[in-house]
PDB file of N, CA and C in Angstrom:
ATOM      1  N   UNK A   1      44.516  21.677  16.604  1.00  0.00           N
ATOM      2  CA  UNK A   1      43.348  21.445  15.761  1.00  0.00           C
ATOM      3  C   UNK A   1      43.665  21.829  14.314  1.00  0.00           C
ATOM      4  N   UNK A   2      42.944  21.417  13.375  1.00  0.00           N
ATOM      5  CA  UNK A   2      43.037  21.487  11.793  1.00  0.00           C
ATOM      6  C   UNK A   2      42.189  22.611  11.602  1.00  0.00           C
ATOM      7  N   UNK A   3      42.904  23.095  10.492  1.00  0.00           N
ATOM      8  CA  UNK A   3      41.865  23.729   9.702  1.00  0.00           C
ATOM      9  C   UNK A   3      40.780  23.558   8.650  1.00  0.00           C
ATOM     10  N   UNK A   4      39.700  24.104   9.392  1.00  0.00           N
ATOM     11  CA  UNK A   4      38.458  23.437   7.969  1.00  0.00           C
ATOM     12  C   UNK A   4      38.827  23.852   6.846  1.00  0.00           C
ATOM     13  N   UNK A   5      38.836  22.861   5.300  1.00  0.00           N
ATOM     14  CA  UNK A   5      39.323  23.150   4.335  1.00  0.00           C
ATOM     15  C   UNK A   5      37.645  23.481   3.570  1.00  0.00           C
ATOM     16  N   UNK A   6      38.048  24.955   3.087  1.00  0.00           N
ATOM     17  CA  UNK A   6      36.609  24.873   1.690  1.00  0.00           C
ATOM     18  C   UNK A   6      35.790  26.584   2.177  1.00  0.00           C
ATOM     19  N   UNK A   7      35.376  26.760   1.467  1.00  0.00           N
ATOM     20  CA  UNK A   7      33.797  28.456   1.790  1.00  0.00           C
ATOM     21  C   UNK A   7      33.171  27.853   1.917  1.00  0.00           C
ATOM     22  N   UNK A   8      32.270  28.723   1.227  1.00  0.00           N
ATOM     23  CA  UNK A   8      30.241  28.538   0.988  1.00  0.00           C
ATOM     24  C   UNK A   8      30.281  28.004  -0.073  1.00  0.00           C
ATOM     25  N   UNK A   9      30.999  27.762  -1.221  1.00  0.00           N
ATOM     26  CA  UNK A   9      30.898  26.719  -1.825  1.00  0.00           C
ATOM     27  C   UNK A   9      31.277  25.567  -2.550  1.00  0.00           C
ATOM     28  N   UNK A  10      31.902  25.303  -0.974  1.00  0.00           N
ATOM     29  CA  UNK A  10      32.349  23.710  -1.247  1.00  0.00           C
ATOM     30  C   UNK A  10      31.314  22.750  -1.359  1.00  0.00           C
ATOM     31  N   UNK A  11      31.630  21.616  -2.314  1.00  0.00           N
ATOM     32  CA  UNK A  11      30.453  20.859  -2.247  1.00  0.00           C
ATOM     33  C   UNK A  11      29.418  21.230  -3.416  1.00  0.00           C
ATOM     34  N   UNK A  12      29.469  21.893  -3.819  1.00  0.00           N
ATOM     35  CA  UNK A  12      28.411  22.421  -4.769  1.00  0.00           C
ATOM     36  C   UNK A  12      28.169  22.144  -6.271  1.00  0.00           C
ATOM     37  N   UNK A  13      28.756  21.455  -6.654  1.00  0.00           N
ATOM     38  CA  UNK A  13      29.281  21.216  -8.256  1.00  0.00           C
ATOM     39  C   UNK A  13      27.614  21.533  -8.741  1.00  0.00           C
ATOM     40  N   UNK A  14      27.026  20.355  -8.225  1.00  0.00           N
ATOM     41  CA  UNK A  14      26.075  20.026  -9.030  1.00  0.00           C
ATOM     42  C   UNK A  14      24.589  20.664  -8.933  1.00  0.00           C
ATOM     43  N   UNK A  15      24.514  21.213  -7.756  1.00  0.00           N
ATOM     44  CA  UNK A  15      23.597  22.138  -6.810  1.00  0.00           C
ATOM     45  C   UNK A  15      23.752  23.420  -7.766  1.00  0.00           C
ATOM     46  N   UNK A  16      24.915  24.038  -7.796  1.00  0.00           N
ATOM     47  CA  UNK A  16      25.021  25.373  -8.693  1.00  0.00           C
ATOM     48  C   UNK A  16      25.707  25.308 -10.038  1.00  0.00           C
ATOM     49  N   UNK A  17      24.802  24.454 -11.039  1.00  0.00           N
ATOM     50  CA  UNK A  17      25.350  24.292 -12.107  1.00  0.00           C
ATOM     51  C   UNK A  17      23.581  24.275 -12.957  1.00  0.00           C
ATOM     52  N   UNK A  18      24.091  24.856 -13.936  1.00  0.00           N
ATOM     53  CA  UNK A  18      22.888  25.587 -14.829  1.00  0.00           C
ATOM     54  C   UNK A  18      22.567  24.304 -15.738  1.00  0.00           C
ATOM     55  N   UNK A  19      21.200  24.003 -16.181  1.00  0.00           N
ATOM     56  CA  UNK A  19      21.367  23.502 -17.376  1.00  0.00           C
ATOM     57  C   UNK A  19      21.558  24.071 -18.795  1.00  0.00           C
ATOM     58  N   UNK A  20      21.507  22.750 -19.544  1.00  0.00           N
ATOM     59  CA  UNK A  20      21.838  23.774 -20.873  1.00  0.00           C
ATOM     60  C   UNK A  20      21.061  24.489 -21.357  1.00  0.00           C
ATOM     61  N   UNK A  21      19.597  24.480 -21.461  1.00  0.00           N
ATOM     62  CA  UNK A  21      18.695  25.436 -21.783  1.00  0.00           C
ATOM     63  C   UNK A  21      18.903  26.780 -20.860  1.00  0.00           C
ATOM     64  N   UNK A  22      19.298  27.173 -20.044  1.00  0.00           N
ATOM     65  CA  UNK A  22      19.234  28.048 -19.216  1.00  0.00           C
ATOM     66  C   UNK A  22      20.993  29.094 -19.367  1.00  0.00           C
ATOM     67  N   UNK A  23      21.532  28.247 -19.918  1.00  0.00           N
ATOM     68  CA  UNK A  23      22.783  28.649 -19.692  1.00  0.00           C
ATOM     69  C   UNK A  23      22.770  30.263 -21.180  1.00  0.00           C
ATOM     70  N   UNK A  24      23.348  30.688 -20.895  1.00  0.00           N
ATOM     71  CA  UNK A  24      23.548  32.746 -21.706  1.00  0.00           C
ATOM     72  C   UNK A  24      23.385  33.318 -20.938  1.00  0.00           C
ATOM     73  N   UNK A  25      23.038  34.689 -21.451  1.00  0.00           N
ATOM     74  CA  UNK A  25      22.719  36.099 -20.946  1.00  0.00           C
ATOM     75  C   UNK A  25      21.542  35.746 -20.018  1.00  0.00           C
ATOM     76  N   UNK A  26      21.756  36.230 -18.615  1.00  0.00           N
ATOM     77  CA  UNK A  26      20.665  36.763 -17.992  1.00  0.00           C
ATOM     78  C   UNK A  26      19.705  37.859 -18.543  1.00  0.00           C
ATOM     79  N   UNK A  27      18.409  37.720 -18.769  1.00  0.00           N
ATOM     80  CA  UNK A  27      17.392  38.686 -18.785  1.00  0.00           C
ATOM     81  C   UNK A  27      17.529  39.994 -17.647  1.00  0.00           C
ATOM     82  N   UNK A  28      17.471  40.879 -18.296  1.00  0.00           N
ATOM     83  CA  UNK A  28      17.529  42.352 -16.985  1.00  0.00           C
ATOM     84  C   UNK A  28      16.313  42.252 -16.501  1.00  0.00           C
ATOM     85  N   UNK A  29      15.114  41.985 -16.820  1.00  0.00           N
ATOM     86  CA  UNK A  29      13.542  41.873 -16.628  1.00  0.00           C
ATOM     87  C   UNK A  29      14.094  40.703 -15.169  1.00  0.00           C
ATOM     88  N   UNK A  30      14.750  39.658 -15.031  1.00  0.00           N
ATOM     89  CA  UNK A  30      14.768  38.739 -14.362  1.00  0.00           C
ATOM     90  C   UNK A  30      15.798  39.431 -12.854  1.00  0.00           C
ATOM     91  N   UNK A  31      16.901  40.340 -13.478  1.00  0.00           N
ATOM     92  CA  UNK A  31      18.004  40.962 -12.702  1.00  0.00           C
ATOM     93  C   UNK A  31      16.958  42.073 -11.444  1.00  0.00           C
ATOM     94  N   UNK A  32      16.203  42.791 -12.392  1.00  0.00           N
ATOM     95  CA  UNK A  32      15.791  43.871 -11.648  1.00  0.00           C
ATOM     96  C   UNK A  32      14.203  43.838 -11.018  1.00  0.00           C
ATOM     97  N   UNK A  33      13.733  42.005 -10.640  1.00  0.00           N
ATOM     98  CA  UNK A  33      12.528  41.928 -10.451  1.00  0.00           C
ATOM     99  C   UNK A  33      11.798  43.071  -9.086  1.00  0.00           C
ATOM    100  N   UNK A  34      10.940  43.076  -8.769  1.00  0.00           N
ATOM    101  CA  UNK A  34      10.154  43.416  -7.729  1.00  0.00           C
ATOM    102  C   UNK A  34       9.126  42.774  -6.963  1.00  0.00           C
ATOM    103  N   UNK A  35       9.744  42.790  -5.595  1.00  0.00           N
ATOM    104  CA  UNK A  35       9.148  41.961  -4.991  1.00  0.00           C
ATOM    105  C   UNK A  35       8.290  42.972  -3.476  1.00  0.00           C
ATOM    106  N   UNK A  36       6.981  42.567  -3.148  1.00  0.00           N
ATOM    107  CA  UNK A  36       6.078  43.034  -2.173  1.00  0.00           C
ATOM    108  C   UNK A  36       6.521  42.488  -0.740  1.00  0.00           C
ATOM    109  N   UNK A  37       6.593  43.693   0.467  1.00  0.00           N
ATOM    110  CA  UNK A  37       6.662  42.779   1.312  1.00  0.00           C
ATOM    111  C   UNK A  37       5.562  41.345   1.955  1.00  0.00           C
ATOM    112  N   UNK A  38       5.801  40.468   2.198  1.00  0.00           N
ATOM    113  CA  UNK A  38       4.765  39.180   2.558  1.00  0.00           C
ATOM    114  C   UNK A  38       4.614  38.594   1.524  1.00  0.00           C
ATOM    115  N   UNK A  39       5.316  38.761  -0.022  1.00  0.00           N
ATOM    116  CA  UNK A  39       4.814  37.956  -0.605  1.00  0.00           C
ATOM    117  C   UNK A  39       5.730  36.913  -0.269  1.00  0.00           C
ATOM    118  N   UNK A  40       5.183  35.089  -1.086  1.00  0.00           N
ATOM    119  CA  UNK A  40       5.947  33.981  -1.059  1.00  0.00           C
ATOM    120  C   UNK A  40       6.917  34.099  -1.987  1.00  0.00           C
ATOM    121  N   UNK A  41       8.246  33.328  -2.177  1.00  0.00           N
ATOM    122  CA  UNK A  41       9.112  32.990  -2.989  1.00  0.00           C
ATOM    123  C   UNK A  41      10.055  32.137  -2.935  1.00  0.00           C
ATOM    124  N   UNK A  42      10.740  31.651  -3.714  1.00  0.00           N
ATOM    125  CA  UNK A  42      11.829  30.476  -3.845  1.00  0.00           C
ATOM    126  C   UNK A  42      12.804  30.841  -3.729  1.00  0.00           C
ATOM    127  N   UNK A  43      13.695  30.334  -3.000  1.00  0.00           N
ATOM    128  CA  UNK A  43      15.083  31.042  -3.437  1.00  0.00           C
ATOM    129  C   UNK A  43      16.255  29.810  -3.939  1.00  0.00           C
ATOM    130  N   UNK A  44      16.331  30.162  -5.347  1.00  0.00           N
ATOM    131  CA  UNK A  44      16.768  29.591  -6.570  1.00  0.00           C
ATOM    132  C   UNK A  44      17.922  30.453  -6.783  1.00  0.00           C
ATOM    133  N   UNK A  45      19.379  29.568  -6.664  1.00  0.00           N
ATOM    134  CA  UNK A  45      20.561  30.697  -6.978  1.00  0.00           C
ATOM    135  C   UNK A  45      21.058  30.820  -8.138  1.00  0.00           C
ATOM    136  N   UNK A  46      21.454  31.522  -9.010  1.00  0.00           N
ATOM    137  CA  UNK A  46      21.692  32.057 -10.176  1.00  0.00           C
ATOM    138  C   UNK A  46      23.115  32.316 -10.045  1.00  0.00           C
ATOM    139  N   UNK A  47      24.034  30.404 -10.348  1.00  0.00           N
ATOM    140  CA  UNK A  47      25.237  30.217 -10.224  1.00  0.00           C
ATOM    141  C   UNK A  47      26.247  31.719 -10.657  1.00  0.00           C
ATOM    142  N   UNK A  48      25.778  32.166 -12.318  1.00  0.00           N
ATOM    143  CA  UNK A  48      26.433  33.234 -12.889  1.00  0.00           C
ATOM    144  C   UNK A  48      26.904  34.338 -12.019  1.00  0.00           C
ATOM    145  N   UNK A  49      25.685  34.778 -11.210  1.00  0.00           N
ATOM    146  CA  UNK A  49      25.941  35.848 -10.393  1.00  0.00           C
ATOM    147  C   UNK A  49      26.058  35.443  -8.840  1.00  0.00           C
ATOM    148  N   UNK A  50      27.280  35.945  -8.273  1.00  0.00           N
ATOM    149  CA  UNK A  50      27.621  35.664  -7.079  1.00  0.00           C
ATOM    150  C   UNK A  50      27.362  36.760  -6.132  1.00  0.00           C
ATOM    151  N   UNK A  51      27.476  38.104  -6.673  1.00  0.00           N
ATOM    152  CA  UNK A  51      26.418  39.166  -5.939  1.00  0.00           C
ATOM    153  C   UNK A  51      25.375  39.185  -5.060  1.00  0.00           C
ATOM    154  N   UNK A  52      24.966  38.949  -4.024  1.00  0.00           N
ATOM    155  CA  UNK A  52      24.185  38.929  -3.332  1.00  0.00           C
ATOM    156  C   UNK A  52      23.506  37.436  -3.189  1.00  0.00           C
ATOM    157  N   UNK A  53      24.245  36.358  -2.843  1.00  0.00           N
ATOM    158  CA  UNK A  53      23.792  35.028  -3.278  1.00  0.00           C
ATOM    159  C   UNK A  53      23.867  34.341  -1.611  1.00  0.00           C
ATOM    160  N   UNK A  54      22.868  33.879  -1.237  1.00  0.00           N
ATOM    161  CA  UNK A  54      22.771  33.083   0.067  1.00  0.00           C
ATOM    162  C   UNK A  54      23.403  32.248   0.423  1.00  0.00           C
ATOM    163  N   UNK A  55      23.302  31.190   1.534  1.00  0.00           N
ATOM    164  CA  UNK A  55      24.628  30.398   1.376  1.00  0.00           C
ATOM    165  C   UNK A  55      23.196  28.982   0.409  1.00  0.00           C
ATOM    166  N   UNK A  56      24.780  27.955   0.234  1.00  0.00           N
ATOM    167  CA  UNK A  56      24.067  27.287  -1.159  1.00  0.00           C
ATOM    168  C   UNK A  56      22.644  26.319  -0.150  1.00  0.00           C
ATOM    169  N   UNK A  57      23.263  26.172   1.038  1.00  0.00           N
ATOM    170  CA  UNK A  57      22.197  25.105   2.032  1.00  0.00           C
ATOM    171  C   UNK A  57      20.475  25.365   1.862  1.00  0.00           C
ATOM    172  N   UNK A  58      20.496  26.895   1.783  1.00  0.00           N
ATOM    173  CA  UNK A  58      19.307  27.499   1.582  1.00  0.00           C
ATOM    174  C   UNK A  58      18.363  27.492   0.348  1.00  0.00           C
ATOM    175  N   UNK A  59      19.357  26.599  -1.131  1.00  0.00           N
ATOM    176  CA  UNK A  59      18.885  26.382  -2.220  1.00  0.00           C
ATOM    177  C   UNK A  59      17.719  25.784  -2.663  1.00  0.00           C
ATOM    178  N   UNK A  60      16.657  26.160  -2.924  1.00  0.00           N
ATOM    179  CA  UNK A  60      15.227  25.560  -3.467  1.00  0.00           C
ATOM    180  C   UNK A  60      13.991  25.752  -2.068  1.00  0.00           C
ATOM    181  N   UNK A  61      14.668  26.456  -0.883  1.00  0.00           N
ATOM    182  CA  UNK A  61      13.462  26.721  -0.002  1.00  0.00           C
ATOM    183  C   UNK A  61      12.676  27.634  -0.446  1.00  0.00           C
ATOM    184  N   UNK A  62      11.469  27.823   0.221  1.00  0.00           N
ATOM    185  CA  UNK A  62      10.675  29.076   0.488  1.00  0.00           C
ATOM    186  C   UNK A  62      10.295  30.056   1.433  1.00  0.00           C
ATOM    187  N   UNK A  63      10.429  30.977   0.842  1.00  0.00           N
ATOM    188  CA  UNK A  63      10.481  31.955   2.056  1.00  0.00           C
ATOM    189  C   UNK A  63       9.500  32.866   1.662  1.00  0.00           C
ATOM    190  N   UNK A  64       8.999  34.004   3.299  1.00  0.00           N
ATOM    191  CA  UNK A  64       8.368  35.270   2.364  1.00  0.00           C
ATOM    192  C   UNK A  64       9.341  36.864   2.835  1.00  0.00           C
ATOM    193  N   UNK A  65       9.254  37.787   1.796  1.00  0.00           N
ATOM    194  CA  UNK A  65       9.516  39.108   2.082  1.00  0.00           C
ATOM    195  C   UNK A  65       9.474  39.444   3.266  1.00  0.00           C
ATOM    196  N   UNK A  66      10.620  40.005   3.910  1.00  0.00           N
ATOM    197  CA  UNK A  66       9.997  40.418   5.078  1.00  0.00           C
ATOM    198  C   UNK A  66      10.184  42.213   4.643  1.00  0.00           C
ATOM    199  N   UNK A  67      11.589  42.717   4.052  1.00  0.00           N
ATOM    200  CA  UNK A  67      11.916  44.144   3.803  1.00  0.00           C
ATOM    201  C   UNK A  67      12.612  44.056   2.470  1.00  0.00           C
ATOM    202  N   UNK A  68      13.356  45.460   1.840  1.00  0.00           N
ATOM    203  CA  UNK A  68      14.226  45.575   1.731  1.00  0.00           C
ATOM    204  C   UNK A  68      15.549  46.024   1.861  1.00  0.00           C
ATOM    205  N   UNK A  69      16.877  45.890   1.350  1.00  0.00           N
ATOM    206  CA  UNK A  69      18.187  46.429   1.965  1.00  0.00           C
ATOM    207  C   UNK A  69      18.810  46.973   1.153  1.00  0.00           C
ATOM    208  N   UNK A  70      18.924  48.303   0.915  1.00  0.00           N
ATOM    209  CA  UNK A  70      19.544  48.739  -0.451  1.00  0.00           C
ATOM    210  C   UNK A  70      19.161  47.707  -1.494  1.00  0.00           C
ATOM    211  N   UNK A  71      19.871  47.068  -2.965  1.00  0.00           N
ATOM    212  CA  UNK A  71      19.151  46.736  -3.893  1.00  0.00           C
ATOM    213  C   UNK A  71      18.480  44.919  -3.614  1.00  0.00           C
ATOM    214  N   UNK A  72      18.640  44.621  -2.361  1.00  0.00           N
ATOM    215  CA  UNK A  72      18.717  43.511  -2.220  1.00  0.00           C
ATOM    216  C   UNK A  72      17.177  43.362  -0.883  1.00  0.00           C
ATOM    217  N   UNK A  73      16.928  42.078  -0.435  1.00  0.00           N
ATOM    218  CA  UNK A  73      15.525  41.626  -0.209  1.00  0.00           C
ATOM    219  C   UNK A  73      16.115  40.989   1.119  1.00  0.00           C
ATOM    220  N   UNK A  74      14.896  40.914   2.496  1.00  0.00           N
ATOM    221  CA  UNK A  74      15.188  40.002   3.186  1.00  0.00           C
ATOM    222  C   UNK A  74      14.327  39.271   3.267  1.00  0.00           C
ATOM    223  N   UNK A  75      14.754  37.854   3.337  1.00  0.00           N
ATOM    224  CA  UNK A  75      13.868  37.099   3.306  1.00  0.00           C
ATOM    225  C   UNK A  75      13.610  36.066   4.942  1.00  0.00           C
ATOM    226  N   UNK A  76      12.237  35.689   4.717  1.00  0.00           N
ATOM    227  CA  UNK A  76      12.363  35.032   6.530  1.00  0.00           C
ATOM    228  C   UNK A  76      11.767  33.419   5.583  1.00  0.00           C
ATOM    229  N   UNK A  77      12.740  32.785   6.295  1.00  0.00           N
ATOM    230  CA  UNK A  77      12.871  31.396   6.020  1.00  0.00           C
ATOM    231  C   UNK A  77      12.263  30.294   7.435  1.00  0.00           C
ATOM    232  N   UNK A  78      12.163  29.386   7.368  1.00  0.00           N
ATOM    233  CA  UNK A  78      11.825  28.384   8.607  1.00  0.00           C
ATOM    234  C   UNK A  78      13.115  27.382   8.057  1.00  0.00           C
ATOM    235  N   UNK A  79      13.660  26.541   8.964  1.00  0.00           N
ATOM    236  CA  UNK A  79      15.230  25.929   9.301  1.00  0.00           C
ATOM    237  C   UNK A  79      14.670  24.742  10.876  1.00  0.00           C
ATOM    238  N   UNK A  80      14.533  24.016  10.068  1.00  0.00           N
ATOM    239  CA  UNK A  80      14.275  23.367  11.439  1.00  0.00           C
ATOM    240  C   UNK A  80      13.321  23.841  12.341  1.00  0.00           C
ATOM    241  N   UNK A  81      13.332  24.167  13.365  1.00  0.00           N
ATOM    242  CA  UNK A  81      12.607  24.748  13.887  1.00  0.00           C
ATOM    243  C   UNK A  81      12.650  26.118  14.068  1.00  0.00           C
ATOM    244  N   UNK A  82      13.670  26.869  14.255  1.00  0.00           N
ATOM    245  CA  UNK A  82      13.751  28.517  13.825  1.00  0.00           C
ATOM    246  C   UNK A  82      13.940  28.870  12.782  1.00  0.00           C
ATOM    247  N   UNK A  83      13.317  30.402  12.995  1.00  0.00           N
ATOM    248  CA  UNK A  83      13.168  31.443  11.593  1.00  0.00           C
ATOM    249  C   UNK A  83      14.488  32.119  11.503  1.00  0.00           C
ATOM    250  N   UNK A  84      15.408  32.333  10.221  1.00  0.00           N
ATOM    251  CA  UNK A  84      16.042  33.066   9.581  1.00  0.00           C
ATOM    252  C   UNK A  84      15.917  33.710   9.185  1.00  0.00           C
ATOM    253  N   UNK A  85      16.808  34.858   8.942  1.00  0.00           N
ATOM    254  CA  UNK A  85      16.841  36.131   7.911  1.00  0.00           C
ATOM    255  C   UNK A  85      17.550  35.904   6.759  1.00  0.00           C
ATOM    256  N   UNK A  86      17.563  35.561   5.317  1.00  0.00           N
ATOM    257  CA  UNK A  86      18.527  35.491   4.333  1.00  0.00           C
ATOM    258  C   UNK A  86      18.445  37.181   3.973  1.00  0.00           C
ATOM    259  N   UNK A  87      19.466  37.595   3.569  1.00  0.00           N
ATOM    260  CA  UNK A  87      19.561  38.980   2.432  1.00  0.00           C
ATOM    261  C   UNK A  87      19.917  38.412   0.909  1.00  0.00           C
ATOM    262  N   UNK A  88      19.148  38.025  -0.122  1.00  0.00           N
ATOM    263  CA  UNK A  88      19.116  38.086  -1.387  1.00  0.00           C
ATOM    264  C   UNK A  88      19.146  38.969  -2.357  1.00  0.00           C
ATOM    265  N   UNK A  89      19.927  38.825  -3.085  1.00  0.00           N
ATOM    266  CA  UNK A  89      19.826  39.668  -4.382  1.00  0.00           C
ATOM    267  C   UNK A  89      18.274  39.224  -5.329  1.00  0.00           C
ATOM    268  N   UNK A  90      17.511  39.968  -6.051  1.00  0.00           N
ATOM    269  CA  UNK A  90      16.475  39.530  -6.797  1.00  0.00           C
ATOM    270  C   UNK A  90      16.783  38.943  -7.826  1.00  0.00           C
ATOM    271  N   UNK A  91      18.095  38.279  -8.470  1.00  0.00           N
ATOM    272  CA  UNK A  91      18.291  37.425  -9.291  1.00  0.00           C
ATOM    273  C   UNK A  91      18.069  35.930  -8.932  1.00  0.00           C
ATOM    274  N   UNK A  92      18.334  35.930  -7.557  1.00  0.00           N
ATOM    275  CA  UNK A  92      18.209  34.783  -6.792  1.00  0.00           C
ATOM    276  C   UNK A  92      16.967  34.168  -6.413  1.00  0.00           C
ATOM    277  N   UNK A  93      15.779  35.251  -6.459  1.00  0.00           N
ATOM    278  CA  UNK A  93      14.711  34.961  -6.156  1.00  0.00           C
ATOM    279  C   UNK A  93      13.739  33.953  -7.451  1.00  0.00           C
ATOM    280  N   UNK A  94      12.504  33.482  -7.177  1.00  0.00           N
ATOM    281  CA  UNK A  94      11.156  33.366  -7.747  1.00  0.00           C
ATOM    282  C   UNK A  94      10.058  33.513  -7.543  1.00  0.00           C
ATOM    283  N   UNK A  95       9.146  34.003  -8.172  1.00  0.00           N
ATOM    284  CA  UNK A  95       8.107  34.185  -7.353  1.00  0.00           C
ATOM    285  C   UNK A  95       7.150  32.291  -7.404  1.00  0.00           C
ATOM    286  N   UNK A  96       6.614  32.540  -5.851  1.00  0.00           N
ATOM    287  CA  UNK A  96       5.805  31.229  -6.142  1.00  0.00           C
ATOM    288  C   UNK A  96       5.039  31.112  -6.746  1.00  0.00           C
TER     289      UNK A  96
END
């Protein structure tokens, strides 16, 4: 058998690519948000930072809080028909 060629982000050019208005310095206000457990949110990846970043498939869903994990969030997602756990960093997040 072969080996699968590629990570988590193969495929991605265009999925994790910033526009130009968006592209500089991250805001720390945006780095160090706070989030409630149960609330809703997006999870929007923040190509720059690869720190705590989901895989890319999970890009533009919604999910809500379920905890947190040291500086990072879990989130419970729906996938078809079962629920997931993502662990996000809060750069990655939005609120809805």
């Amino acid at each position: 058998m072969v080996q699968r060629i590629g990570g988590n982000r193969r495929k991605t050019r265009s999925k994790l690519r910033k526009s130009v208005r968006t592209r500089g310095k991250i805001s720390v206000t945006k780095y160090s948000q706070k989030f409630d457990v149960g609330e809703a949110v997006y999870l929007v990846a923040e190509p720059a930072v690869q720190k705590g970043m989901f895989h890319p498939r999970f890009h533009g869903k919604a999910g809500i809080v379920e905890g947190k994990q040291g500086s990072n969030y879990c989130i419970k997602i729906k996938d078809g028909k079962k629920t997931k756990t993502l662990i996000s960093h809060p750069i990655h997040l939005k609120k809805q």
